[in-house]
N, C-alpha and C. Protein backbone atom coordinates (compact mmCIF):
# COMPACT_ATOMS: atom_id res chain seq x y z
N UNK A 1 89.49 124.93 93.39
CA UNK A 1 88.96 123.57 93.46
C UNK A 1 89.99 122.62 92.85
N UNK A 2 90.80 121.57 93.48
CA UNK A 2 91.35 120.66 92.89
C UNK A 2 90.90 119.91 92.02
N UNK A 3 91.72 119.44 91.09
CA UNK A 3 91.44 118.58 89.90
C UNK A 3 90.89 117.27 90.44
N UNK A 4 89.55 116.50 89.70
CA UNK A 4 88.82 115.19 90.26
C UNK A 4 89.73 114.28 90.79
N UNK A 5 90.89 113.96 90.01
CA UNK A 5 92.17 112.91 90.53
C UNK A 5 92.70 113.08 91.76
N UNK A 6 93.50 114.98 92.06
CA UNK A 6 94.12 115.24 93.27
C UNK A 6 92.84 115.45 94.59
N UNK A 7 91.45 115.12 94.09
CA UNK A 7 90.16 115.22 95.14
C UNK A 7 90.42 113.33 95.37
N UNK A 8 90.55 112.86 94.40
CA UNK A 8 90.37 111.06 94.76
C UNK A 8 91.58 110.77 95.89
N UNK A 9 92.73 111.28 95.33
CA UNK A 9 94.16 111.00 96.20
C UNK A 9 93.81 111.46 97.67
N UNK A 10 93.14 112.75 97.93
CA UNK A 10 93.17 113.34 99.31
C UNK A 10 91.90 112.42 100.08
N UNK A 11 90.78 112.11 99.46
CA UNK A 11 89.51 111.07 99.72
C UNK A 11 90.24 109.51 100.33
N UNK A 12 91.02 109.51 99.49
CA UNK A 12 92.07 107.82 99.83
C UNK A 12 92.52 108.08 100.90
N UNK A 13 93.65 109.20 100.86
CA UNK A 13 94.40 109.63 102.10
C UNK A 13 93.36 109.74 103.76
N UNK A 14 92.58 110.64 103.18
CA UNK A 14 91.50 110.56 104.90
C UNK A 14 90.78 108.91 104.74
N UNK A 15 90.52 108.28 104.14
CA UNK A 15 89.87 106.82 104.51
C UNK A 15 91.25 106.17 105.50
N UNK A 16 92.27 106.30 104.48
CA UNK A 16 93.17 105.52 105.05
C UNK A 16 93.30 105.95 106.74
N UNK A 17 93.54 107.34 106.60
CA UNK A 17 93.30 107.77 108.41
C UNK A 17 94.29 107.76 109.29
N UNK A 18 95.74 107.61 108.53
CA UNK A 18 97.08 107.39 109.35
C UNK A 18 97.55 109.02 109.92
N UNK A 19 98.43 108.36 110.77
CA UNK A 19 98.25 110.01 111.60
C UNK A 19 99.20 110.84 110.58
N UNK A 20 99.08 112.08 110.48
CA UNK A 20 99.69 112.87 109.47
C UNK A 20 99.24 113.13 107.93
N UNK A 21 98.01 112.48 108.04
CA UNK A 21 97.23 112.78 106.83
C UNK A 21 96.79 113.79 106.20
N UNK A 22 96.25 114.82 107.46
CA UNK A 22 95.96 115.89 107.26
C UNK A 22 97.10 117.03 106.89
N UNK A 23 97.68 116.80 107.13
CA UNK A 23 99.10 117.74 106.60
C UNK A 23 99.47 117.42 105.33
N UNK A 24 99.83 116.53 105.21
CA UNK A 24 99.81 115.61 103.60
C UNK A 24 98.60 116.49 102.66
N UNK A 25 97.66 116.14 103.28
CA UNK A 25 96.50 116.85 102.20
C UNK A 25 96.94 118.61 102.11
N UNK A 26 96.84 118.98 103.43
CA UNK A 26 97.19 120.69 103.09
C UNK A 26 98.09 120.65 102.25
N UNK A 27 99.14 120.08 102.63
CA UNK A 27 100.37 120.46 101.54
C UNK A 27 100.21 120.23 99.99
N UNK A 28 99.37 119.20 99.82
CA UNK A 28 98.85 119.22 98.32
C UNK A 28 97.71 119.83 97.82
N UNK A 29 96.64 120.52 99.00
CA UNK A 29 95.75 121.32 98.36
C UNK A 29 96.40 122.87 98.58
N UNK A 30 98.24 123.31 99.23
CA UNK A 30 98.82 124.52 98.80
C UNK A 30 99.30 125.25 97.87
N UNK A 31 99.07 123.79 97.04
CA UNK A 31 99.90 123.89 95.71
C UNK A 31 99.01 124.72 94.72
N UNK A 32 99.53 125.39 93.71
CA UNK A 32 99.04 126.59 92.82
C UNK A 32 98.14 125.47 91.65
N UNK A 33 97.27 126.06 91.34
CA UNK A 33 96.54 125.38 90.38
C UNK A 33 97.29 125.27 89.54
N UNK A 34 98.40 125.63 88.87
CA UNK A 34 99.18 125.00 87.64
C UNK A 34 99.97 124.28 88.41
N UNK A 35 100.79 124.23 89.48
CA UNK A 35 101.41 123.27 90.01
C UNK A 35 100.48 121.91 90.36
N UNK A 36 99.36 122.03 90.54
CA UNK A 36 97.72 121.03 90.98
C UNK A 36 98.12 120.27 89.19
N UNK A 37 97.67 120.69 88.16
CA UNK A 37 97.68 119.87 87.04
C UNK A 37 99.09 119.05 86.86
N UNK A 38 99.85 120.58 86.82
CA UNK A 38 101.43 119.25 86.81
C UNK A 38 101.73 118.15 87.94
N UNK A 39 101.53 118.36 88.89
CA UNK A 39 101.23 117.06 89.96
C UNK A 39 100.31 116.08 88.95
N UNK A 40 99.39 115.96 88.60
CA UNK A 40 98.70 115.07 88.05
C UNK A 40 99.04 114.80 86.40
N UNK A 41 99.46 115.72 86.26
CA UNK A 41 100.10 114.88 84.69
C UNK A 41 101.46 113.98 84.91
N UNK A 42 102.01 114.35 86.45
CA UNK A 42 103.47 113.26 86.79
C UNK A 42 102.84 112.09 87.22
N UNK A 43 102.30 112.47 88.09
CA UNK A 43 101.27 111.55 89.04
C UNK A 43 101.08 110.20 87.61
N UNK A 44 99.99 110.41 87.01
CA UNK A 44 99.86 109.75 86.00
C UNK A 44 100.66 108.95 85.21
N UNK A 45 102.13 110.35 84.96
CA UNK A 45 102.88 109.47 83.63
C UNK A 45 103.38 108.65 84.34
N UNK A 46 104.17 108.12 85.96
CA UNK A 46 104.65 107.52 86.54
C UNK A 46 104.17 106.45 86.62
N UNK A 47 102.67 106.43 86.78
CA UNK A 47 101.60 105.09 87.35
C UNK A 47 101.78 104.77 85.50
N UNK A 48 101.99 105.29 84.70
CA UNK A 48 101.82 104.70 83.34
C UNK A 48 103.17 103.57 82.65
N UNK A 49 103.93 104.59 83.25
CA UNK A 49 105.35 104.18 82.85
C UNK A 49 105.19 102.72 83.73
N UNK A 50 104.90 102.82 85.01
CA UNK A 50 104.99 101.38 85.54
C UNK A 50 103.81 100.40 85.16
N UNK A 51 102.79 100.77 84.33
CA UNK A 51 101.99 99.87 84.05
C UNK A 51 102.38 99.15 82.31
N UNK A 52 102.96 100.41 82.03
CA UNK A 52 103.51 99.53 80.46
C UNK A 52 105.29 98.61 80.95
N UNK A 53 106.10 99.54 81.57
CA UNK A 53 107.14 98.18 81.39
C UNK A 53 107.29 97.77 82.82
N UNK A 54 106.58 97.50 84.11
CA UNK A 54 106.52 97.24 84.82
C UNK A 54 107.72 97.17 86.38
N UNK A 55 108.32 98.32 85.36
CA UNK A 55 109.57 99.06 86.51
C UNK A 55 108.94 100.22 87.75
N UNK A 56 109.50 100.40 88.53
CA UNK A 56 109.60 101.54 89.43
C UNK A 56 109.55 102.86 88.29
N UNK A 57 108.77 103.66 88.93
CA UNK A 57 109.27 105.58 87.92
C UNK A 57 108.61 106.13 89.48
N UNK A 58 109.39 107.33 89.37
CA UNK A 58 109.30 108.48 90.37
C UNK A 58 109.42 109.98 89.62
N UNK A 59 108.83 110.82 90.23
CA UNK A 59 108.63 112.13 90.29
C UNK A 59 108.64 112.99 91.35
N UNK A 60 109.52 114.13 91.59
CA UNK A 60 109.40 114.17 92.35
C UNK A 60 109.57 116.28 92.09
N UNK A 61 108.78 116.88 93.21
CA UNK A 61 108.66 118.29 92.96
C UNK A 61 108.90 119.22 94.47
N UNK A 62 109.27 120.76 93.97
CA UNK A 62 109.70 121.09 95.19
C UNK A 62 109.03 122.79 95.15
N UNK A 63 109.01 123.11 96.32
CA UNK A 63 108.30 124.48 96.52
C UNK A 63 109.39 124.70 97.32
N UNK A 64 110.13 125.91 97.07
CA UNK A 64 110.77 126.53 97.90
C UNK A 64 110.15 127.08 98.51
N UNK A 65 109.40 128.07 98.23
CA UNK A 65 108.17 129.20 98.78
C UNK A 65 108.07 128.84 100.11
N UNK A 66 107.56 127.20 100.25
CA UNK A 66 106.58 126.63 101.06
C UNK A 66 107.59 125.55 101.79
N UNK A 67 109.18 125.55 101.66
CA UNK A 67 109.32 124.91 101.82
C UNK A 67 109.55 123.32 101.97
N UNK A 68 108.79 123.50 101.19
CA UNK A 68 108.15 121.50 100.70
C UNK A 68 108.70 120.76 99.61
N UNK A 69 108.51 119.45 99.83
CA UNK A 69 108.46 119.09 98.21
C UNK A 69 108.33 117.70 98.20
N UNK A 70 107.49 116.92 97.23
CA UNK A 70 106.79 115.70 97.34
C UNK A 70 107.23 114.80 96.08
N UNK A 71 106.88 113.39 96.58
CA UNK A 71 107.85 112.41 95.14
C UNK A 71 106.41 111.91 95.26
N UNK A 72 106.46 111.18 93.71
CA UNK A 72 105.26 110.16 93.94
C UNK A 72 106.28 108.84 93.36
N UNK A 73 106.25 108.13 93.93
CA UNK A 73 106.80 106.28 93.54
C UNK A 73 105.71 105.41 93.05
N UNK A 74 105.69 105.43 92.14
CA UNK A 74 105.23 104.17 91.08
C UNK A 74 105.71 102.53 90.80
N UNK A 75 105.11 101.94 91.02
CA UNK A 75 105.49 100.17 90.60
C UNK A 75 104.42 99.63 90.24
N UNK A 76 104.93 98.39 89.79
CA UNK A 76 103.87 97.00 89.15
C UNK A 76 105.13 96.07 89.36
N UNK A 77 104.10 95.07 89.47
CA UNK A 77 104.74 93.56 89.27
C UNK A 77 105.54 93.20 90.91
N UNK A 78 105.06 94.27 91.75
CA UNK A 78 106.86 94.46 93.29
C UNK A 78 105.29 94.12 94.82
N UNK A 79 105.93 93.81 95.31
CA UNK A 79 105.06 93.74 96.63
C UNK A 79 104.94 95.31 97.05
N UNK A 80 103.81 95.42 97.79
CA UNK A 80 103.67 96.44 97.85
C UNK A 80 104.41 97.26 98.93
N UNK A 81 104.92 96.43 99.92
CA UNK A 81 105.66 96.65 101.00
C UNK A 81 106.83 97.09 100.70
N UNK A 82 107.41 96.37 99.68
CA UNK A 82 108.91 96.78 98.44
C UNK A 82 108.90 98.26 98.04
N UNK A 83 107.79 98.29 97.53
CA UNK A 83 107.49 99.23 97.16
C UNK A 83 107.19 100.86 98.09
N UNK A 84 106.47 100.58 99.05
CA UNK A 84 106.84 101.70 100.13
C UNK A 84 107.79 101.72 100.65
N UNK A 85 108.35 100.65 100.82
CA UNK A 85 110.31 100.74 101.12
C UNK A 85 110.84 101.96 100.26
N UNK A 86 111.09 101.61 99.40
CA UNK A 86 111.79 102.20 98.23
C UNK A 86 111.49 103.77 98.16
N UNK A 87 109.95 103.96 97.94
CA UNK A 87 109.51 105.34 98.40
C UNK A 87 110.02 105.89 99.14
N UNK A 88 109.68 105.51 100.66
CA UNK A 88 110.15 105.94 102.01
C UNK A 88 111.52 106.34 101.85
N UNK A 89 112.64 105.18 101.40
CA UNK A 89 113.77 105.55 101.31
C UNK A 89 114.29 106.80 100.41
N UNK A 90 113.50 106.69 99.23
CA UNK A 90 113.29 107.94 98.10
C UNK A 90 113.18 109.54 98.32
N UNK A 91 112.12 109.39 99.13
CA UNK A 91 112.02 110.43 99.98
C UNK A 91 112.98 110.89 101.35
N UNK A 92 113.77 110.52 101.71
CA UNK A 92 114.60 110.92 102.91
C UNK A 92 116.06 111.05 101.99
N UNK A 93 115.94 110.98 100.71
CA UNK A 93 117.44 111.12 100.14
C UNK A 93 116.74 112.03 99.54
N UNK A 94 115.48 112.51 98.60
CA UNK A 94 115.19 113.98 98.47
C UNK A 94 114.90 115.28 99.28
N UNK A 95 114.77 114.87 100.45
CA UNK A 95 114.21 115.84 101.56
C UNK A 95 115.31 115.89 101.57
N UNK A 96 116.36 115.23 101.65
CA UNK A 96 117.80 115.58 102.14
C UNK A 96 118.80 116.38 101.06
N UNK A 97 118.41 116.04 99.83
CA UNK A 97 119.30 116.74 98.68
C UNK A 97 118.86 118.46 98.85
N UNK A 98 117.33 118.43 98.96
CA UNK A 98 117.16 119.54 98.51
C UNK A 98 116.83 120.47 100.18
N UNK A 99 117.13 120.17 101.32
CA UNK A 99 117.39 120.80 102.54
C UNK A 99 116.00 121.33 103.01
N UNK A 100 114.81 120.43 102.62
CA UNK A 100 113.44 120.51 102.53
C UNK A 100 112.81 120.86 104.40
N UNK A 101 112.31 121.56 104.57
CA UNK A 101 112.19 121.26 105.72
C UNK A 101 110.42 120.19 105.92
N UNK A 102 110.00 119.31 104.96
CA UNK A 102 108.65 119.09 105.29
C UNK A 102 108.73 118.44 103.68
N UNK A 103 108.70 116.80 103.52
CA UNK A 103 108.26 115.93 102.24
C UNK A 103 107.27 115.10 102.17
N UNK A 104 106.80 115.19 101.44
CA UNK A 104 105.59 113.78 101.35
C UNK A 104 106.03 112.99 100.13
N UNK A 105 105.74 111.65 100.49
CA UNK A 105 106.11 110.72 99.27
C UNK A 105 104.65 110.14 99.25
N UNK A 106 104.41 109.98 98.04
CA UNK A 106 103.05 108.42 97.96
C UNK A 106 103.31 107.94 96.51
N UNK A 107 103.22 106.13 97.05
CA UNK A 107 103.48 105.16 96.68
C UNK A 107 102.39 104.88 95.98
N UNK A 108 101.86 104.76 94.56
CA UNK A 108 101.35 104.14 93.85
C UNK A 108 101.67 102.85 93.08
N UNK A 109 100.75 101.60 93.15
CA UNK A 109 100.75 100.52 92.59
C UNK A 109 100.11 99.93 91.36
N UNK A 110 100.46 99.90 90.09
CA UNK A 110 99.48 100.74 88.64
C UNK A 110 98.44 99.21 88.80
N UNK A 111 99.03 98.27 89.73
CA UNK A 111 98.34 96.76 89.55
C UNK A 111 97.13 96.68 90.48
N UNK A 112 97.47 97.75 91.49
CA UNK A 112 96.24 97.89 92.56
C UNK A 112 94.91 98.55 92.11
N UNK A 113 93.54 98.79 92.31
CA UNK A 113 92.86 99.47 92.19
C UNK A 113 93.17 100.87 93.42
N UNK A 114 92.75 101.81 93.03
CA UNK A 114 93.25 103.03 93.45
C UNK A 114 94.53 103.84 93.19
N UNK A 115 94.25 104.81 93.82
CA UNK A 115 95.64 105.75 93.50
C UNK A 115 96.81 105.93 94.57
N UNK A 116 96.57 105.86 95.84
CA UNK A 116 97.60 106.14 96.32
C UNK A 116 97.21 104.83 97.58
N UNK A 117 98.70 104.08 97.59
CA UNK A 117 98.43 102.80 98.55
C UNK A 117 99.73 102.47 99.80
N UNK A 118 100.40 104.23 99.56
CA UNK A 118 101.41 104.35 100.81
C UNK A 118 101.83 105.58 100.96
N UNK A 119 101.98 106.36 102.18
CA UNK A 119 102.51 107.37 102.06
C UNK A 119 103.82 107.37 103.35
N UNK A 120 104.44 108.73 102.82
CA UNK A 120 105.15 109.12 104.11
C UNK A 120 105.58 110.74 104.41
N UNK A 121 105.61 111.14 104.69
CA UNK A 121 105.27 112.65 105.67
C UNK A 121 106.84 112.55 106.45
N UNK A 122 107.83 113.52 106.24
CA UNK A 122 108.97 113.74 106.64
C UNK A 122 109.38 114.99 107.09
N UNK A 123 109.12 115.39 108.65
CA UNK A 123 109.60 116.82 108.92
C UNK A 123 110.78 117.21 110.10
N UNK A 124 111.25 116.00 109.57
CA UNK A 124 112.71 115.84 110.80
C UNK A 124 113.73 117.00 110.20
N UNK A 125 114.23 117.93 110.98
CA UNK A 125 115.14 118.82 111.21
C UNK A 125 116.13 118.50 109.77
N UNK A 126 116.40 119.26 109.07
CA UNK A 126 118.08 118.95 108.21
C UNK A 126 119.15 119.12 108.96
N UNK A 127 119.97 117.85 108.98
CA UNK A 127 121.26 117.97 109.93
C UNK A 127 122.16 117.30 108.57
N UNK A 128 123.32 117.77 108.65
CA UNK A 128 124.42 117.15 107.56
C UNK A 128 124.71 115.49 108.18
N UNK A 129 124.85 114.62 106.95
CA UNK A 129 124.74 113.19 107.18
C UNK A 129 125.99 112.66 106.26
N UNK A 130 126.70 112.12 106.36
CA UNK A 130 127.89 111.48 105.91
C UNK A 130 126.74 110.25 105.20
N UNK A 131 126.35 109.78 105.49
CA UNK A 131 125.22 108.53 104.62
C UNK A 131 124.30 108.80 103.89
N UNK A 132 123.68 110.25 104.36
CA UNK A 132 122.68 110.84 103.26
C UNK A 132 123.32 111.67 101.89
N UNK A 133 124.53 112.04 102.24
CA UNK A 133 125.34 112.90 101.71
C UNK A 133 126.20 111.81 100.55
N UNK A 134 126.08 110.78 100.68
CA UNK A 134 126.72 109.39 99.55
C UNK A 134 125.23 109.08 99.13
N UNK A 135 124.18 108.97 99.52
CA UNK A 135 123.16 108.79 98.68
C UNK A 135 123.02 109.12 97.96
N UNK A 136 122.86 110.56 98.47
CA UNK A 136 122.61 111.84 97.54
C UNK A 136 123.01 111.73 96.17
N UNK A 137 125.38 111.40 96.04
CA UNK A 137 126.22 111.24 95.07
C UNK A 137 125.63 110.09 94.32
N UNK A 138 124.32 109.15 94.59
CA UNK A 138 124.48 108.53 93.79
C UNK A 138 122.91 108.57 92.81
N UNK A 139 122.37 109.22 93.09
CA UNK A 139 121.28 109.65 92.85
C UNK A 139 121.32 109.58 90.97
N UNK A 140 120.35 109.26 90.22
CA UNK A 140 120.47 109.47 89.00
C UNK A 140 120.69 111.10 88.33
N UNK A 141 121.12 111.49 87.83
CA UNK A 141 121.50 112.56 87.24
C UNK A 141 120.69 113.15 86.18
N UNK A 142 120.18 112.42 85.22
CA UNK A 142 119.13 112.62 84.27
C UNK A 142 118.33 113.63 84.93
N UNK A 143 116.91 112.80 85.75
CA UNK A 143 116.37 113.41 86.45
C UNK A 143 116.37 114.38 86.95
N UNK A 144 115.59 115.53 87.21
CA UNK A 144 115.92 116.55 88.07
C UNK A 144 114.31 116.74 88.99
N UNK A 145 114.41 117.70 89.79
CA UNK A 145 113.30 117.28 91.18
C UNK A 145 112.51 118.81 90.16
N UNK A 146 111.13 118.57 89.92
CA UNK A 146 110.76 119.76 89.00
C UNK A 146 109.85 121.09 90.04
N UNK A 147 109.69 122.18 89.89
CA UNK A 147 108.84 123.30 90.38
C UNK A 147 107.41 123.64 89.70
């Protein structure tokens, strides 16, 4: 049984009703019940981090197993459209670092009511990219994509 939070996120996701939803949800109800809590303790610290200093924070995690691996993008204070930009883009330079065949990103807004207010679903082929491949180089370093 998923945790009440990752049940609210998948409840949002089917209202919303965009095509590829349902895959989105499998892929987050595949995840191992300790991988289910750590999703939601990132989930969280991200929407927190952007509600106290009102920057962008991302998280982002990967299943080899399964193939997969999902970011969540956090903001306040940014349009929300900015803000799934940024995601979207977030996600096609991690699907691409880590040779993912299948990513989901969702965009949380800590200023909106609710939890998740954009997503995106990425299962385009890995082909080597001279543009994804300079993204990649510029990627923050700190960070690392967690399991």
């Amino acid at each position: 049984m998923p945790p009440g939070q990752l049940r609210q996120i998948i409840a949002e996701l089917e209202a919303q009703h965009h095509e590829g939803y349902v895959q989105v949800a499998c892929h987050l109800l595949d995840m191992s019940g300790d991988a289910r809590k750590k999703f939601v303790k990132y989930f969280d610290r991200a929407r927190e981090g952007s509600r106290r200093d009102g920057r962008e924070h991302s998280v982002a995690m990967l299943f080899p197993e399964a193939d997969f691996g999902l970011c969540v993008w956090s903001g306040a204070r940014i349009s929300l459209p900015v803000l799934a930009q940024h995601m979207e883009s977030y996600c096609a330079v991690k699907k691409y670092e880590t040779k993912s065949s299948n990513w989901v990103g969702l965009a949380t807004h800590a200023d909106l009511r609710g939890l998740v207010h954009a997503w995106n679903l990425r299962t385009d082929p890995w082909e080597h990219d001279a543009k994804m491949e300079e993204a990649v180089s510029k990627l923050p370093r700190g960070g690392k994509t967690r399991t």
